[in-house]
Protein backbone atom coordinates (compact mmCIF):
# COMPACT_ATOMS: atom_id res chain seq x y z
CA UNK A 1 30.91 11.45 -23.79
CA UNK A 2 29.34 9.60 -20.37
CA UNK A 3 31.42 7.27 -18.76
CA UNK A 4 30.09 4.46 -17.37
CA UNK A 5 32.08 2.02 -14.78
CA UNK A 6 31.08 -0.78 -13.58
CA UNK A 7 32.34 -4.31 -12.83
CA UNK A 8 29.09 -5.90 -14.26
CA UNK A 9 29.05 -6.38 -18.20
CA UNK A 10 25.41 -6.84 -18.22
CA UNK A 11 24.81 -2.78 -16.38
CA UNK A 12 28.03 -1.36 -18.74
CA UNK A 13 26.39 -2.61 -22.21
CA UNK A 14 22.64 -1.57 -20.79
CA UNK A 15 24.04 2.13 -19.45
CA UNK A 16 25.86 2.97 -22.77
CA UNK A 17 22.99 1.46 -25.36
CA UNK A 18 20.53 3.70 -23.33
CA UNK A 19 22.94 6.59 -23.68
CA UNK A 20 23.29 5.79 -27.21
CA UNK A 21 19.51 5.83 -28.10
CA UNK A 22 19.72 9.43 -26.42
CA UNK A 23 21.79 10.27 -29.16
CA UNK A 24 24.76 10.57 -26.54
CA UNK A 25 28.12 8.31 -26.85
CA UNK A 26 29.16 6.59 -24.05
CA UNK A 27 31.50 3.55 -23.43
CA UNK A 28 31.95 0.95 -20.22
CA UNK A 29 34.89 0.54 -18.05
CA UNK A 30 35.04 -2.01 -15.47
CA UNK A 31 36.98 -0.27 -12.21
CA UNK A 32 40.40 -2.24 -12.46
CA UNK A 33 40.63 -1.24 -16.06
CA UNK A 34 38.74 2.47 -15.43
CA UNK A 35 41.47 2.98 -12.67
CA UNK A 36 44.21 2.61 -14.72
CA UNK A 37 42.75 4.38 -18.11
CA UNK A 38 42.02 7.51 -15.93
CA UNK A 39 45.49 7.82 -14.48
CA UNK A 40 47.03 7.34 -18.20
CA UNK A 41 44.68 8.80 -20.84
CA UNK A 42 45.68 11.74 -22.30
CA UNK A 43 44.23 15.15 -21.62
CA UNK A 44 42.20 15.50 -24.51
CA UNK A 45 40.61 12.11 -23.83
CA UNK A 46 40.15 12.94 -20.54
CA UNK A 47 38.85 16.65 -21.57
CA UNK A 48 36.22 14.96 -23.62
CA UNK A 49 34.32 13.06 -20.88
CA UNK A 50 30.97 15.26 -20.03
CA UNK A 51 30.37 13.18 -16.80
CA UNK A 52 31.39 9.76 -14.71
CA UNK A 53 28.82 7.59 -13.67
CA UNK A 54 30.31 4.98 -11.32
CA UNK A 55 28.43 1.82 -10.30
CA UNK A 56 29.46 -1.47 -8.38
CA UNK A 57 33.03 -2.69 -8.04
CA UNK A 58 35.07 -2.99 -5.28
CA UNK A 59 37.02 0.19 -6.11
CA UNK A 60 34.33 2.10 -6.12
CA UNK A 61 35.10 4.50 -3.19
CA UNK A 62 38.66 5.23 -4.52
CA UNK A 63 37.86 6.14 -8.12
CA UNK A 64 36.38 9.45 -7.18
CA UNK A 65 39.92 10.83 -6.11
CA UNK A 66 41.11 9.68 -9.05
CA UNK A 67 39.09 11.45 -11.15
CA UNK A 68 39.41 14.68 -9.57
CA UNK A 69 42.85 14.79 -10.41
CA UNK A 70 42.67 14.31 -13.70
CA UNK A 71 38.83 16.70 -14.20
CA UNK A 72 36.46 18.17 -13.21
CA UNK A 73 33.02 17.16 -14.86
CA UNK A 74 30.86 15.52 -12.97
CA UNK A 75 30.88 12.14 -10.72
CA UNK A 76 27.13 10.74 -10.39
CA UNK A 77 26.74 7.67 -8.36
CA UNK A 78 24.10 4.93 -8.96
CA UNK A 79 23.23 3.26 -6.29
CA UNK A 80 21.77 -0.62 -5.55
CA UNK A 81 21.32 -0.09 -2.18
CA UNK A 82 19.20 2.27 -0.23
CA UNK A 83 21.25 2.26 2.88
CA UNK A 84 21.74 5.88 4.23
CA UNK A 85 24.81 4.59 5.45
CA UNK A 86 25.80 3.40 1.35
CA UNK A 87 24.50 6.65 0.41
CA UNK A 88 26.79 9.09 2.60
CA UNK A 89 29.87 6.74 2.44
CA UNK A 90 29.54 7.58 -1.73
CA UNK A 91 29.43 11.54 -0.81
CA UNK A 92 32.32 11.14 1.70
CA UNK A 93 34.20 9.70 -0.90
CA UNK A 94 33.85 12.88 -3.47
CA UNK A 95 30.69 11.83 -5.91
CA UNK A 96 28.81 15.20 -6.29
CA UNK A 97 25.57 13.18 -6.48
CA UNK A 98 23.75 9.60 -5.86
CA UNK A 99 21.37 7.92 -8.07
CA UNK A 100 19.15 5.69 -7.18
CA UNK A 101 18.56 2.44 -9.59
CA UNK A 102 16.23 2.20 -11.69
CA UNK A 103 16.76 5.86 -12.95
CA UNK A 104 16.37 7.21 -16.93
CA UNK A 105 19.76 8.50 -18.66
CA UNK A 106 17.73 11.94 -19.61
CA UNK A 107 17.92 12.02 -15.57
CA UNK A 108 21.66 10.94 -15.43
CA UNK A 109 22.20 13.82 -18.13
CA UNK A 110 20.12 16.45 -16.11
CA UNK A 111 21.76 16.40 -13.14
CA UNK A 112 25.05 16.00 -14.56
CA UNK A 113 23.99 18.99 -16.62
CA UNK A 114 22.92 20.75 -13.23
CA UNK A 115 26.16 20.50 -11.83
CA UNK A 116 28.05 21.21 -14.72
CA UNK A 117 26.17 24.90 -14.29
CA UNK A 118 26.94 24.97 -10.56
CA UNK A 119 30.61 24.39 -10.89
CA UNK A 120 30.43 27.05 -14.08
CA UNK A 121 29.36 29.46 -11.41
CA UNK A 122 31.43 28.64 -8.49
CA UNK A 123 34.79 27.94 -9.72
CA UNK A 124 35.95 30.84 -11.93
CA UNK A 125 39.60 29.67 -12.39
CA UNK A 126 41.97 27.59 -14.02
CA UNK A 127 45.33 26.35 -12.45
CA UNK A 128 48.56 25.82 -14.02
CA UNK A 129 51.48 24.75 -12.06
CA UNK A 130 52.03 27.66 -10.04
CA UNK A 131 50.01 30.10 -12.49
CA UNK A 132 46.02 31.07 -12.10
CA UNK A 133 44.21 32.14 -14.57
CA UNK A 134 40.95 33.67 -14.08
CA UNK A 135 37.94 33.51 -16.21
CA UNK A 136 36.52 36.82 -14.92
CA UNK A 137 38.83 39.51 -16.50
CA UNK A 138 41.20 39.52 -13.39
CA UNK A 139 45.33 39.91 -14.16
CA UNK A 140 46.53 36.05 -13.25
CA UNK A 141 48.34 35.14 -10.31
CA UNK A 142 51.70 33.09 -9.82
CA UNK A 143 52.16 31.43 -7.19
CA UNK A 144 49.92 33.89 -5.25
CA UNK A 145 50.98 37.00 -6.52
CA UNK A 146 49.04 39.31 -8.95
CA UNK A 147 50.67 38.75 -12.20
CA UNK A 148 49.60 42.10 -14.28
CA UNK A 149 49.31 41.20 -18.08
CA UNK A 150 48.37 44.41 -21.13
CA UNK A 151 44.63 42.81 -22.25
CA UNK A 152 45.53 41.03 -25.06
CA UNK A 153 48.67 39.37 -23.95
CA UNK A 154 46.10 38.01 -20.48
CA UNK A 155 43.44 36.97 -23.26
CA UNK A 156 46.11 34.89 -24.85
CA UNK A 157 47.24 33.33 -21.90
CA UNK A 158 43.44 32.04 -21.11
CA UNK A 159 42.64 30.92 -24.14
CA UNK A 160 46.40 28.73 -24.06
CA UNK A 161 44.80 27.91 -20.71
CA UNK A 162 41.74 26.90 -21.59
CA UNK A 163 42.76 24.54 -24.71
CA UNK A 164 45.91 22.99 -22.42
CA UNK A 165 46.60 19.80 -23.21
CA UNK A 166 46.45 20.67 -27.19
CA UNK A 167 48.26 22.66 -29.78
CA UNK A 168 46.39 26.29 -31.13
CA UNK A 169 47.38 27.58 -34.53
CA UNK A 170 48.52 31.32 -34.50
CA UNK A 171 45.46 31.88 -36.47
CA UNK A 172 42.90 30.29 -33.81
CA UNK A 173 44.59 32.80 -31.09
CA UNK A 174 43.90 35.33 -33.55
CA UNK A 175 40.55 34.77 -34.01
CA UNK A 176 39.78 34.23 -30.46
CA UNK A 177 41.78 37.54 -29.43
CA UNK A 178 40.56 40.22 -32.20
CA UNK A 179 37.55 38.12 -33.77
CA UNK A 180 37.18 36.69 -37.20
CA UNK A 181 35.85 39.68 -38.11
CA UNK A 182 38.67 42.20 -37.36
CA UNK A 183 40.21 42.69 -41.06
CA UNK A 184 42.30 46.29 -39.68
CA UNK A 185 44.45 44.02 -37.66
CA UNK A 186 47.25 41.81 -39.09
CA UNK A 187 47.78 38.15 -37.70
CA UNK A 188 50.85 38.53 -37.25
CA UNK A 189 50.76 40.74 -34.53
CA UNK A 190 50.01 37.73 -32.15
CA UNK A 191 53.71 36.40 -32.17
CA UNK A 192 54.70 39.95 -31.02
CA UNK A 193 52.13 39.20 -28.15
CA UNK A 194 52.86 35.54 -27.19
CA UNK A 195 56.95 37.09 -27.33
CA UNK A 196 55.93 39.12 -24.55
CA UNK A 197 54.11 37.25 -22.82
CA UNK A 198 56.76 34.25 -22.90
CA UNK A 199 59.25 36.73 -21.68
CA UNK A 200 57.31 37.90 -18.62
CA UNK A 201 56.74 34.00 -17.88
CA UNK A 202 60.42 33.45 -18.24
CA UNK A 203 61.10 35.76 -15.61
CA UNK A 204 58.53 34.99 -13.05
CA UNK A 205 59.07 31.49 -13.33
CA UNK A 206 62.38 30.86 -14.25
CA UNK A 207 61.08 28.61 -17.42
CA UNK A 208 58.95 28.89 -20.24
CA UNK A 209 55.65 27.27 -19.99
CA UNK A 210 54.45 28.01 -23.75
CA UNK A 211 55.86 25.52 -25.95
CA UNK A 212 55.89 26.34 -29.85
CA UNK A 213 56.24 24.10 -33.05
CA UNK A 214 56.26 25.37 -36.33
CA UNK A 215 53.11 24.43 -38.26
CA UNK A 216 51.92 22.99 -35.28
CA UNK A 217 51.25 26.04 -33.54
CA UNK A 218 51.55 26.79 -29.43
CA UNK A 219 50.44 25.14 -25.99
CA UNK A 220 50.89 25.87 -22.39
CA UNK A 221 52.52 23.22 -20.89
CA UNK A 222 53.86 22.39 -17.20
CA UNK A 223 56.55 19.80 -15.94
């Protein structure tokens, strides 16, 4: 999903039917109303954006920030004005690129597509709280330290990592873990694993972070 914010109804509607007709869904905030959904949306919502594309409004500088602590997809600018001085004052504020009106969506989508990739290559970790989890094969660290995990037990923790924000079944860790292919392996072996690794956790941190409902399955969570 693109979002599109800007305080003119007129750009929103035009930005998200052009998205549409590239068989990509989009929908229109104006920056008041942007400012306060991206402070209060919930992760999955927020995990479901592909990239930002902020136009005019007032709060335009400061919406940047406020995306970056809530994700990390992309923040493309589209810029009115040619002013090099418009232009840099949009980079100083955090977009990680400026368009310049009139420009096609397939363009909006390449670029955010481009630094999608960069980002993919750059930033090879995921933090938690105090916990970092790598996406390279590396043992996490907690609050600095190398936290040394058995292989299965550090997969787990990734892939609770990587779907934060919602609830795995036992048998989607499973899957991801061994494979859906791995019939010499019972299922059940993954609350052994998770016991461990919740135990570990425990101790490091003084809490657990994994939170577990029955039929609802497990997610990492951090207060």
């Amino acid at each position: 999903m693109i979002v599109v914010v800007d305080e003119r109804e007129l750009v929103k509607d035009g930005y998200t039917s052009l998205f549409g007709r590239e068989g990509v869904p989009s929908t229109g905030f104006d920056p008041k109303e942007f400012g306060e959904w991206v402070n209060t949306a919930a992760a999955a919502d927020i995990e479901a954006v592909e990239a930002f594309l902020i136009g005019q409004g007032n709060e335009t500088l400061n919406l940047p920030r406020a995306i970056r602590d809530r994700s990390q997809a992309p923040v493309i600018a589209v810029s009115d004005s040619p002013s090099l001085e418009n232009t840099l004052a949009l980079f100083d504020c955090g977009v990680d690129d400026v368009v310049r009106k009139p420009v096609h969506p397939r363009e909006i989508l390449a670029r955010a597509a481009a630094i999608r990739r960069r980002l993919k290559a750059i930033v090879n970790y995921t933090d938690v709280g105090s916990i970092r989890v790598f996406s390279d094969g590396r043992d996490p660290e907690i609050s600095g330290d190398v936290f040394p995990l058995p292989r299965r037990e550090r997969r787990i923790l990734e892939y609770l990592v990587a779907n934060r924000g919602r609830r795995v079944s036992k048998t989607q860790i499973f899957n991801a873990i061994y494979g859906i292919f791995d019939e010499d392996v019972e299922e059940n072996v993954v609350e052994s694993h998770i016991s461990k690794l919740r135990k570990k956790l425990r101790k490091k941190l003084g809490h657990d972070p994994i939170d577990s409902k029955r039929f609802l399955g497990y997610c990492i969570d951090w207060e």
